[in-house]
Protein backbone atom coordinates (compact mmCIF):
# COMPACT_ATOMS: atom_id res chain seq x y z
CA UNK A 1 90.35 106.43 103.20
CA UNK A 2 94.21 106.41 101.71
CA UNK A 3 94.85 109.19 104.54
CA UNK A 4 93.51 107.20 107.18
CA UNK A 5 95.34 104.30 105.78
CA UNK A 6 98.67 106.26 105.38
CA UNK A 7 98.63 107.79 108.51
CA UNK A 8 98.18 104.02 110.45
CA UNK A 9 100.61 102.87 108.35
CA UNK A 10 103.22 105.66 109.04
CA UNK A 11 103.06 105.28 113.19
CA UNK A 12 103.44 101.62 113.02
CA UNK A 13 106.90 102.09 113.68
CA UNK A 14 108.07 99.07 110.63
CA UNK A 15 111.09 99.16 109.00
CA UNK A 16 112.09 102.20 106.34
CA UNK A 17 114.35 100.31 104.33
CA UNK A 18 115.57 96.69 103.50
CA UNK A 19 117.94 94.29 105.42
CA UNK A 20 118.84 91.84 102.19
CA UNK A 21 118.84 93.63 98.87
CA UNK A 22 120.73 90.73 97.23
CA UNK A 23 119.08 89.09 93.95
CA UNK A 24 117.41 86.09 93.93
CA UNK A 25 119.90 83.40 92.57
CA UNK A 26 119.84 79.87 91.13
CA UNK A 27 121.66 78.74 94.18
CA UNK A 28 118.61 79.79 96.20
CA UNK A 29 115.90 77.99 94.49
CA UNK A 30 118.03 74.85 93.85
CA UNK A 31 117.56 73.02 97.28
CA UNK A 32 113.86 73.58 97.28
CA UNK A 33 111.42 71.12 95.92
CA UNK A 34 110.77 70.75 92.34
CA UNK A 35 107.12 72.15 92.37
CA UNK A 36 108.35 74.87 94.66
CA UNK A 37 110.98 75.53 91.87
CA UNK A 38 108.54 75.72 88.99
CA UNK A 39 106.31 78.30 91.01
CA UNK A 40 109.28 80.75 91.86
CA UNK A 41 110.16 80.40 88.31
CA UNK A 42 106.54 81.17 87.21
CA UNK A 43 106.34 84.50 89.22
CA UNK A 44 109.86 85.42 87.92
CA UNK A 45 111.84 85.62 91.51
CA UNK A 46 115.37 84.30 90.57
CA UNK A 47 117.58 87.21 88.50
CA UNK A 48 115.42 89.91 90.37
CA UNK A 49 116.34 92.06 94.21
CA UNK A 50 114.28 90.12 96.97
CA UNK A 51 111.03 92.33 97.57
CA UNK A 52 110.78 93.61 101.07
CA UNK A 53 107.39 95.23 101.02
CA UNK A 54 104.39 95.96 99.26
CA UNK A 55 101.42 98.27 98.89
CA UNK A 56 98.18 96.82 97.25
CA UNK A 57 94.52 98.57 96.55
CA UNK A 58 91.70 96.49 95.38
CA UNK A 59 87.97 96.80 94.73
CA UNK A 60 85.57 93.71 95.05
CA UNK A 61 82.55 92.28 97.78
CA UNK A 62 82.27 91.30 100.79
CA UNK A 63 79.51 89.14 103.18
CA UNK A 64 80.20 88.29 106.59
CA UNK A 65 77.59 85.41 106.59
CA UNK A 66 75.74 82.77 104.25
CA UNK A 67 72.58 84.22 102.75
CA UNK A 68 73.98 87.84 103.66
CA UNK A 69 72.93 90.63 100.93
CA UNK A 70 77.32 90.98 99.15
CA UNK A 71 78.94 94.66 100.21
CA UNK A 72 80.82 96.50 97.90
CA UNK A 73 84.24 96.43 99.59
CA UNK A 74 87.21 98.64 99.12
CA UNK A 75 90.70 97.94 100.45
CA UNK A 76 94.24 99.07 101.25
CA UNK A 77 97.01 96.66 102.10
CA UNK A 78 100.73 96.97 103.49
CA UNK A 79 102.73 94.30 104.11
CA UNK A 80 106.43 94.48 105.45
CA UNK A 81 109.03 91.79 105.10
CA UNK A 82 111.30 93.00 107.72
CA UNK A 83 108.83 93.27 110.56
CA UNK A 84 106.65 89.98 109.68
CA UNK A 85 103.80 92.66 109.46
CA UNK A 86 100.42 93.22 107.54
CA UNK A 87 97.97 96.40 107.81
CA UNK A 88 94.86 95.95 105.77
CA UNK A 89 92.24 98.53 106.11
CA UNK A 90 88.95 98.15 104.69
CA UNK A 91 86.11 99.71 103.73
CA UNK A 92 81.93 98.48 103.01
CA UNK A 93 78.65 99.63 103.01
CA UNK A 94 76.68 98.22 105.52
CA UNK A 95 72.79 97.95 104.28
CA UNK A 96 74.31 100.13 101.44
CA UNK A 97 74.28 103.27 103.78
CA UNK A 98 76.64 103.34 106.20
CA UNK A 99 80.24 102.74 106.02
CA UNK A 100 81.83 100.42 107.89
CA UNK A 101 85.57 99.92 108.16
CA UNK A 102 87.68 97.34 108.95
CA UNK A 103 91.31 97.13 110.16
CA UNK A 104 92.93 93.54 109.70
CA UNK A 105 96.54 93.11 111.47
CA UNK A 106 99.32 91.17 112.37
CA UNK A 107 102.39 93.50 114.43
CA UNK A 108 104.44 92.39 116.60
CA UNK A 109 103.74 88.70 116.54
CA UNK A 110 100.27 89.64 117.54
CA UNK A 111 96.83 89.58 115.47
CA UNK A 112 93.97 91.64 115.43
CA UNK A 113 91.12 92.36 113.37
CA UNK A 114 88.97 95.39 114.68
CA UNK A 115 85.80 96.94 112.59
CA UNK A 116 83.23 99.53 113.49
CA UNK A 117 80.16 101.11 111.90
CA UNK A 118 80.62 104.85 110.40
CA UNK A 119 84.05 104.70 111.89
CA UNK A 120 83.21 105.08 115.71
CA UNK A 121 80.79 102.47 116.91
CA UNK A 122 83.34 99.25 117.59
CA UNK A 123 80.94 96.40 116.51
CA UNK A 124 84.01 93.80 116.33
CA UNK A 125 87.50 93.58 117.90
CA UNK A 126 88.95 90.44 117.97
CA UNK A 127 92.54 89.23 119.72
CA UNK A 128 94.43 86.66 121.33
CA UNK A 129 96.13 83.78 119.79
CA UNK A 130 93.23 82.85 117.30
CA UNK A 131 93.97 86.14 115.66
CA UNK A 132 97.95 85.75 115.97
CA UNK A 133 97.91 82.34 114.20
CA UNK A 134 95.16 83.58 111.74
CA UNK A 135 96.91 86.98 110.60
CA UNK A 136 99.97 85.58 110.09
CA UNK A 137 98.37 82.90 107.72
CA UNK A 138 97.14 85.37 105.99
CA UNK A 139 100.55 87.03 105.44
CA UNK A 140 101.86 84.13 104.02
CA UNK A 141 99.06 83.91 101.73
CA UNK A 142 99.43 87.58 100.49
CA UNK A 143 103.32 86.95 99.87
CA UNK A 144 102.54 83.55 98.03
CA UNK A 145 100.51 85.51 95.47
CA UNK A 146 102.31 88.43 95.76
CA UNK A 147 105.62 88.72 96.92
CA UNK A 148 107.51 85.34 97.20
CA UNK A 149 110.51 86.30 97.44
CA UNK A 150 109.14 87.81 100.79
CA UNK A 151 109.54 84.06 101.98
CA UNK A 152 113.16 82.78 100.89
CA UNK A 153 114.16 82.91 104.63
CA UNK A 154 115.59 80.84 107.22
CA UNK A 155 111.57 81.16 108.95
CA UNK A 156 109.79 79.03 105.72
CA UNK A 157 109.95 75.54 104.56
CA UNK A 158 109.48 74.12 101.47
CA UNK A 159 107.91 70.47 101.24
CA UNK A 160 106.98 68.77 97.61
CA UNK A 161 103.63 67.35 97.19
CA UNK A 162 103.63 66.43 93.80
CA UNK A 163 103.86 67.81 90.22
CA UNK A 164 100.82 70.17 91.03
CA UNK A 165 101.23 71.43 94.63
CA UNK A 166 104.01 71.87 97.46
CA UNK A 167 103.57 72.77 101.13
CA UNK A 168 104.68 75.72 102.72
CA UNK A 169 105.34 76.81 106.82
CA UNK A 170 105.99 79.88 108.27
CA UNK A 171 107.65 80.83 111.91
CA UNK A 172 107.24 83.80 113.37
CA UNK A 173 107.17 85.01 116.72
CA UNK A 174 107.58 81.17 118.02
CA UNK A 175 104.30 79.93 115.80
CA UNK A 176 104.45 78.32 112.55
CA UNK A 177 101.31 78.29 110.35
CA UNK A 178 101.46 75.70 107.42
CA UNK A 179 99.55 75.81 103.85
CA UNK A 180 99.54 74.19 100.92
CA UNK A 181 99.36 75.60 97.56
CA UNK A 182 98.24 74.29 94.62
CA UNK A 183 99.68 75.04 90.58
CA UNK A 184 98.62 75.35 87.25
CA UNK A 185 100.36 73.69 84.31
CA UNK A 186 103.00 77.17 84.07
CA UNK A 187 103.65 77.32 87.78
CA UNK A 188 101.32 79.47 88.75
CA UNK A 189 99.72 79.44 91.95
CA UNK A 190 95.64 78.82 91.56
CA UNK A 191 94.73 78.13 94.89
CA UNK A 192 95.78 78.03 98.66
CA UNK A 193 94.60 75.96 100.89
CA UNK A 194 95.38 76.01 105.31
CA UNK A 195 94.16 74.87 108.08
CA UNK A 196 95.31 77.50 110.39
CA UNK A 197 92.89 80.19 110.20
CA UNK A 198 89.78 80.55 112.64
CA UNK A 199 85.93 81.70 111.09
CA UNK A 200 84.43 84.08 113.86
CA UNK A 201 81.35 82.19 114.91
CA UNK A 202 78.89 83.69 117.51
CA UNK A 203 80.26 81.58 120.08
CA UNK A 204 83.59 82.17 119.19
CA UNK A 205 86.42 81.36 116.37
CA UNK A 206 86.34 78.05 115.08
CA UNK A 207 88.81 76.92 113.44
CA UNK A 208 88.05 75.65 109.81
CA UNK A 209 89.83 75.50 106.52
CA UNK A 210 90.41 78.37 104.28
CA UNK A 211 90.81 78.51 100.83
CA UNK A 212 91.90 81.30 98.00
CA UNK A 213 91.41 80.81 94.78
CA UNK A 214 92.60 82.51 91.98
CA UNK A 215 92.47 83.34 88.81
CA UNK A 216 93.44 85.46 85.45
CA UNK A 217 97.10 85.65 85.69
CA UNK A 218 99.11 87.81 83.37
CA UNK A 219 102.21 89.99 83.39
CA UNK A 220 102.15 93.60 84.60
CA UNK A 221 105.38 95.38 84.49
CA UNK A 222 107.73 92.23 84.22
CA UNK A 223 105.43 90.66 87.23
CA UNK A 224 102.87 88.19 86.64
CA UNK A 225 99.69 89.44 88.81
CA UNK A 226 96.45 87.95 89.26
CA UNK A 227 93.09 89.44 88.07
CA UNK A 228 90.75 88.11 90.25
CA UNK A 229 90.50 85.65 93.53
CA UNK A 230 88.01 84.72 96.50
CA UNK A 231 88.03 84.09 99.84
CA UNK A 232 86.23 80.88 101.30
CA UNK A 233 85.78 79.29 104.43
CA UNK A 234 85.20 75.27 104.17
CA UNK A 235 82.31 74.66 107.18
CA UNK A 236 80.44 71.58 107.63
CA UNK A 237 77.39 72.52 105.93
CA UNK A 238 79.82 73.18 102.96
CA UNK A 239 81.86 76.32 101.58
CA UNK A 240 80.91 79.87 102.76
CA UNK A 241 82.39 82.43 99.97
CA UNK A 242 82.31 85.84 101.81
CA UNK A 243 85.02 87.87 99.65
CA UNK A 244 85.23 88.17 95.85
CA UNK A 245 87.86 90.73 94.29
CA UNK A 246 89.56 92.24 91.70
CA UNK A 247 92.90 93.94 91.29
CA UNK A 248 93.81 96.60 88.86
CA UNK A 249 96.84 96.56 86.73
CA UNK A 250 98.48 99.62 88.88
CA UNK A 251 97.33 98.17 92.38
CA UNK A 252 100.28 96.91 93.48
CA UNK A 253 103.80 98.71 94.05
CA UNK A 254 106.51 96.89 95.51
CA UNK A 255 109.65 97.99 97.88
CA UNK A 256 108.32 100.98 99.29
CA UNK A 257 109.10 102.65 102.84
CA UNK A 258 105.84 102.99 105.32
CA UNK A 259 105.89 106.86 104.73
CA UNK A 260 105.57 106.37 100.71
């Protein structure tokens, strides 16, 4: 599965090596809200080189509807500050048997997310501006919890909330996706919350809100990390969970080239 994920991860042409190696000062975090503040504090951003990329393997379940029997799920994850760009590949057991894998995306301003049963029968491949807007949320969500520093760019924007929450917006590729994210007492983030993700639907995506919650944080390596989190989309006849997962102390490296 790692080759697989290497090799994809290798010919998508991103960037080898930073553009902005400069540390994280006070004069960066000083115009942004006060919550927003308290947060980059929290996940100990300012003193440290801004991260440009990160690798990420975690272990957990997945169900791709209500009432569906959970998968055990499997997952790599590359995300690339310089490009705007995500790669997650995933892997399940579909009626515990067969493996089906899953290839999440956002390159190039565009979205995709593509699966298919024992790796050759397609059974899903979805694109088109759903998928743009969607992946690209997503980024932002991964670099909230794990990368911030990914975001202290001229394409976010800060807005305070209160004491407990700010909002944050992303532009890329001439869209901007918007969440907001909410804090414990030390800054840290416990769940985000957007509007700009789409639930594939029989008849289509529908757009509906999507939530993350998470839990169990605790330093690793000088880096606070969470232990756990979900995945849940808000629908009228209430919340759908359909991920649960768990990362590993050594899951995540940070700064690394595509090729390492």
């Amino acid at each position: 599965m790692y080759r697989r994920f290497s090799r994809r991860i290798e010919a998508a042409g991103l960037p080898v090596a930073p553009t902005n190696q400069a540390l994280v000062g006070e004069a960066d975090v000083a115009p942004l809200p006060a919550s927003t503040q308290r947060y980059l504090r929290f996940m100990g951003v300012v003193g440290r080189p801004r991260d440009w990329s990160f690798r990420s393997h975690f272990t957990g379940r997945f169900r791709m509807r209500p009432g569906q029997r959970w998968m055990a799920l499997e997952s790599w994850q590359y995300n690339s500050a310089p490009a705007t760009a995500r790669l997650f590949y995933m892997r399940m057991r579909f009626a515990r048997v067969v493996p089906m894998y899953g290839w999440d995306t956002y390159v190039g301003g565009e979205g995709r997310m593509l699966g298919k049963l024992g790796g050759i029968v397609t059974v899903a491949d979805g694109r088109g501006e759903a998928f743009d807007i969607g992946e690209l949320t997503t980024y932002l969500n991964d670099a909230v919890i794990m990368a911030p520093s990914m975001l202290l760019t001229a394409a976010t924007s800060w807005g305070e909330v209160d004491g407990q929450s700010f909002d944050v917006s992303l532009t890329d590729s001439g869209r901007t996706v918007s969440a907001r994210v909410l804090l414990d007492e030390r800054g840290a983030p416990v769940d985000f919350s957007s509007d700009d993700r789409f639930i594939a639907l029989p008849g289509g995506p529908v757009r509906a809100r999507w939530t993350t919650p998470l839990g169990g944080w605790h330093m690793v390596n000088g880096r606070p990390h969470p232990e756990r989190g979900s995945a849940i989309w808000h629908l009228d006849h209430g919340p759908f969970t359909y991920v649960e997962f768990r990362f590993r102390d050594d899951s995540v490296a940070y700064n690394l080239g595509p090729g390492r």
